[in-house]
C-alpha atoms as a PDB file:
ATOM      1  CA  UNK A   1     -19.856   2.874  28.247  1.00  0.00           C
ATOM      2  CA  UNK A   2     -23.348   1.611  27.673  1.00  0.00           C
ATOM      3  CA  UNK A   3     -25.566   2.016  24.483  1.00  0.00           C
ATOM      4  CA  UNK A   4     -28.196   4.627  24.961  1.00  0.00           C
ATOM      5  CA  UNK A   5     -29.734   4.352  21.493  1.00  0.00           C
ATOM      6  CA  UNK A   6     -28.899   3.286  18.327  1.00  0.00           C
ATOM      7  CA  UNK A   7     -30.282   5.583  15.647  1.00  0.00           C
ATOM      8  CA  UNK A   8     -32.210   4.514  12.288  1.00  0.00           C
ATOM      9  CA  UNK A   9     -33.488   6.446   9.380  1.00  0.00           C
ATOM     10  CA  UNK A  10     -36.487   4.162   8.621  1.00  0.00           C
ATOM     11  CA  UNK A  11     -38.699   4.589   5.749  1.00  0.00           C
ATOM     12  CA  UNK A  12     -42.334   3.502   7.132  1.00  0.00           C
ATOM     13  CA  UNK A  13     -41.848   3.980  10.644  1.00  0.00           C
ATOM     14  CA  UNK A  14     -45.044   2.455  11.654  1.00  0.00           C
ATOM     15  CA  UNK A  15     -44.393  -0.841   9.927  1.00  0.00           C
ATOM     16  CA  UNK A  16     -40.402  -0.510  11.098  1.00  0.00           C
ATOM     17  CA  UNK A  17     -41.988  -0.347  14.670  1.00  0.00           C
ATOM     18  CA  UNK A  18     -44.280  -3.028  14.814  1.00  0.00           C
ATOM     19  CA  UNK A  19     -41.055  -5.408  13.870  1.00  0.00           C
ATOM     20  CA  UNK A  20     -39.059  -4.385  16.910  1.00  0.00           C
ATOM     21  CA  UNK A  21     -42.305  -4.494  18.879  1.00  0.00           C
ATOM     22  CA  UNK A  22     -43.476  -8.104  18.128  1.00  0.00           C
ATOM     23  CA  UNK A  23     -40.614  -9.826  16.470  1.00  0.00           C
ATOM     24  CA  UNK A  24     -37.378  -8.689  18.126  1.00  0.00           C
ATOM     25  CA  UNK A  25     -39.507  -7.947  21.350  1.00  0.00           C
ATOM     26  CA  UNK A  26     -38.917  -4.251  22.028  1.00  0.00           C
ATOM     27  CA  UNK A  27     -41.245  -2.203  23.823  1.00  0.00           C
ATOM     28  CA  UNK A  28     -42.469   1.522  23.215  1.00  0.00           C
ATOM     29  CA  UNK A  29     -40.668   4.068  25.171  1.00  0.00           C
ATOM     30  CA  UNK A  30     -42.137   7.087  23.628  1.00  0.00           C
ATOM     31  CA  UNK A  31     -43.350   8.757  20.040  1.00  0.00           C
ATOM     32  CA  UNK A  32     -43.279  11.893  18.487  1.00  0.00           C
ATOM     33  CA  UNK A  33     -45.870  11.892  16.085  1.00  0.00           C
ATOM     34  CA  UNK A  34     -44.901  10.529  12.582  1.00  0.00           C
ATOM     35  CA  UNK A  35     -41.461  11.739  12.979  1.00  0.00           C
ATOM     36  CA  UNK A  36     -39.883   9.239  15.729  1.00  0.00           C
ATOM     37  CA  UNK A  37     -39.978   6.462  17.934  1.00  0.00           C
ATOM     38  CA  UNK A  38     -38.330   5.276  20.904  1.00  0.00           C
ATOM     39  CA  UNK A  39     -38.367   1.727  21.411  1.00  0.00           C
ATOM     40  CA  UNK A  40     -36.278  -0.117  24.751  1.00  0.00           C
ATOM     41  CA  UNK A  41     -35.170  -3.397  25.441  1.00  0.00           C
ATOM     42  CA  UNK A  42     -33.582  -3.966  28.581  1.00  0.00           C
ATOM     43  CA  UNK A  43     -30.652  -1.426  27.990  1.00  0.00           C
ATOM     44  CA  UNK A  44     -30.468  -0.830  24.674  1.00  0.00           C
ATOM     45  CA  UNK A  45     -32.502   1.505  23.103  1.00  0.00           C
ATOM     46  CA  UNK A  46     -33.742   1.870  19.248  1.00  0.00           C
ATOM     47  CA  UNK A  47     -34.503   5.162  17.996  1.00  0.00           C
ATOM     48  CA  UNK A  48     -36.291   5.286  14.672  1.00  0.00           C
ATOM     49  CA  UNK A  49     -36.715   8.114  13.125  1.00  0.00           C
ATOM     50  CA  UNK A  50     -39.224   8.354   9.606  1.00  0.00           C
ATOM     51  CA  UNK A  51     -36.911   9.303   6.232  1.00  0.00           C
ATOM     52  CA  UNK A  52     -38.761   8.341   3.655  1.00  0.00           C
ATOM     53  CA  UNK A  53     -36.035   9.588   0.937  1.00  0.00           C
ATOM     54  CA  UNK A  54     -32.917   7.917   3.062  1.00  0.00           C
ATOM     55  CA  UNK A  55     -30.759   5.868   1.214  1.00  0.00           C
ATOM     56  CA  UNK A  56     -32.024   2.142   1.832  1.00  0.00           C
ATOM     57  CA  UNK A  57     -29.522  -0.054   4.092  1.00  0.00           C
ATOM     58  CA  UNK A  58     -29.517  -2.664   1.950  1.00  0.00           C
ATOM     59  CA  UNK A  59     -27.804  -0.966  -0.414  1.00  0.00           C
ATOM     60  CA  UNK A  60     -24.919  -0.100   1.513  1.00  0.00           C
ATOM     61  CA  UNK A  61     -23.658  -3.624   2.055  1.00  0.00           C
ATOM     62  CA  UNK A  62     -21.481  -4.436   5.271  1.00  0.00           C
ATOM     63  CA  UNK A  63     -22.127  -0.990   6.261  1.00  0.00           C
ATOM     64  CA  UNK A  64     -25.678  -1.667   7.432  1.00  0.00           C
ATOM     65  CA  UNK A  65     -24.141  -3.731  10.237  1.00  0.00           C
ATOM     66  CA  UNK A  66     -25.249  -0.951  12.994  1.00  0.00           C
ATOM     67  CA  UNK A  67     -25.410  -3.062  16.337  1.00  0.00           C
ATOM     68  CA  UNK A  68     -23.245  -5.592  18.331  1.00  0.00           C
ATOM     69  CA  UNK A  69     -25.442  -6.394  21.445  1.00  0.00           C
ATOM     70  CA  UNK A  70     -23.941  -8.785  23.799  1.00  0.00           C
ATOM     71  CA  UNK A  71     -27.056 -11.427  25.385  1.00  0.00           C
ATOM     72  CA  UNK A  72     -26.757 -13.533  28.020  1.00  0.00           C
ATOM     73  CA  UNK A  73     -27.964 -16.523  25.899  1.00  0.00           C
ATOM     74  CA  UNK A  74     -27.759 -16.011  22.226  1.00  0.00           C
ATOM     75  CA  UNK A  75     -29.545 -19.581  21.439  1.00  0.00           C
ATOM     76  CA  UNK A  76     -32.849 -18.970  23.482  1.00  0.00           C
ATOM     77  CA  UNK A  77     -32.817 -15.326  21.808  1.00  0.00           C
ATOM     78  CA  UNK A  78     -32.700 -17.497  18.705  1.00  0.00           C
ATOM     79  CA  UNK A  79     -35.492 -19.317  19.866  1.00  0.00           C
ATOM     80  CA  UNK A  80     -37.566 -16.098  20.059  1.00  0.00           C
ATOM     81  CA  UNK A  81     -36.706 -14.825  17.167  1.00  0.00           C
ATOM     82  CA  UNK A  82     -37.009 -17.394  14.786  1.00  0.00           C
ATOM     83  CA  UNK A  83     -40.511 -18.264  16.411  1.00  0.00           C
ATOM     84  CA  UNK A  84     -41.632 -14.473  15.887  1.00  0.00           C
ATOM     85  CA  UNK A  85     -40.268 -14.928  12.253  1.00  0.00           C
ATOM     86  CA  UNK A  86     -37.433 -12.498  12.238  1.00  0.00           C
ATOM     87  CA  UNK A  87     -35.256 -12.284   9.386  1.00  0.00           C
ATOM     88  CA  UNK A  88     -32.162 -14.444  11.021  1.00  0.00           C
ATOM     89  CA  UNK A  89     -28.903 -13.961   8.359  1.00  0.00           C
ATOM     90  CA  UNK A  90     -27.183 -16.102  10.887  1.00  0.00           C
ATOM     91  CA  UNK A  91     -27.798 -18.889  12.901  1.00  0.00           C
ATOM     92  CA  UNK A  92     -25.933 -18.906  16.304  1.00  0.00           C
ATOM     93  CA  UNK A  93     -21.962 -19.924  15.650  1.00  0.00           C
ATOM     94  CA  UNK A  94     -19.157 -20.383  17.933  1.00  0.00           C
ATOM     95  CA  UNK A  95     -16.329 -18.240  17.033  1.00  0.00           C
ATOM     96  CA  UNK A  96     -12.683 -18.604  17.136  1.00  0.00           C
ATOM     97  CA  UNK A  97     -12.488 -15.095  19.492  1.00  0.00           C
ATOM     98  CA  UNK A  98     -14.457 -16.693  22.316  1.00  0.00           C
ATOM     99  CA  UNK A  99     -18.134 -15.418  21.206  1.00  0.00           C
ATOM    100  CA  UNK A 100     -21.124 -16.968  19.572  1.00  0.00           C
ATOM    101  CA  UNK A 101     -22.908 -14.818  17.496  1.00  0.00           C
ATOM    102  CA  UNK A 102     -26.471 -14.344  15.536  1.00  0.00           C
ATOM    103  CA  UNK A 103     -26.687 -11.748  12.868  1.00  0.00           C
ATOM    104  CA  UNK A 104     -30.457 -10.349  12.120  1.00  0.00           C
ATOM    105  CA  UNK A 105     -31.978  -7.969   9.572  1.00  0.00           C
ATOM    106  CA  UNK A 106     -34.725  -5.352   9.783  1.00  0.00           C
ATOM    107  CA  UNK A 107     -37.432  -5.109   6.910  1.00  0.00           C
ATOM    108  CA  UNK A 108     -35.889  -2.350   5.854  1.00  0.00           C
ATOM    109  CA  UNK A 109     -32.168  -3.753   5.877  1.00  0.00           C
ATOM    110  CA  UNK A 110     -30.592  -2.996   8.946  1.00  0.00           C
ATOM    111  CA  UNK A 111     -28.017  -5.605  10.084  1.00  0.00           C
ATOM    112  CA  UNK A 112     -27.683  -6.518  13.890  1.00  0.00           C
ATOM    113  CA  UNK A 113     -25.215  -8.565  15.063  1.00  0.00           C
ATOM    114  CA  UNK A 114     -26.079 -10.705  18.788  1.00  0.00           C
ATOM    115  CA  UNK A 115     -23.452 -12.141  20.652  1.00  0.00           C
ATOM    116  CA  UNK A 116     -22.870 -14.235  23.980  1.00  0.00           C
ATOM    117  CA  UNK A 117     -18.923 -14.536  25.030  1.00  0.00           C
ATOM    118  CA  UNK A 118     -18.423 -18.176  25.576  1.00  0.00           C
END
């Protein structure tokens, strides 16, 4: 199996767009008005769809963990992201089952978890 899209109820889908766009480096795919967007990188795909009323992520704990994305090199994604200024939870860490992992966090509270196996 691959990811096709992850799915997010975002509240302000214009600003929730511009922070995959230029911090987490996704690109636009396509929009449907003020209802949805599609945003892509390399496989994995982030759809975001405007809920202004949705419960707010942060306020369902562990549960906003969403994503596990396996990278190729979780320290130069670092790199990018901390230079873009993304909300990094996590610094890269080796773990103990053979992967070193980055946890990030949307604006909104969204919780995404980037990995490299070791």
């Amino acid at each position: 199996m691959r990811p096709y899209a992850f799915v997010l109820a975002v509240p302000d889908l214009d600003e929730s767009s511009r922070y995959f766009v230029n911090v987490l480096g996704f690109q636009s795919e396509w929009r449907d008005g003020d209802n949805w967007q599609s945003l892509m990188r390399g496989e994995v795909r982030m759809m975001l769809g405007h809920c202004a009323d949705a419960l707010p992520p942060h306020e369902i704990g562990d549960h906003s963990y969403f994503a596990y994305i396996t990278v190729d090199d979780v320290d130069a994604l670092h790199r990018e992201f901390d230079a873009n200024g993304a909300l990094i939870l996590e610094s890269p860490e080796s773990k103990p089952w053979g992967k070193r992992e980055m946890a990030v966090a949307t604006p909104d509270g969204h919780r995404i978890m980037f990995a490299q196996s070791l």
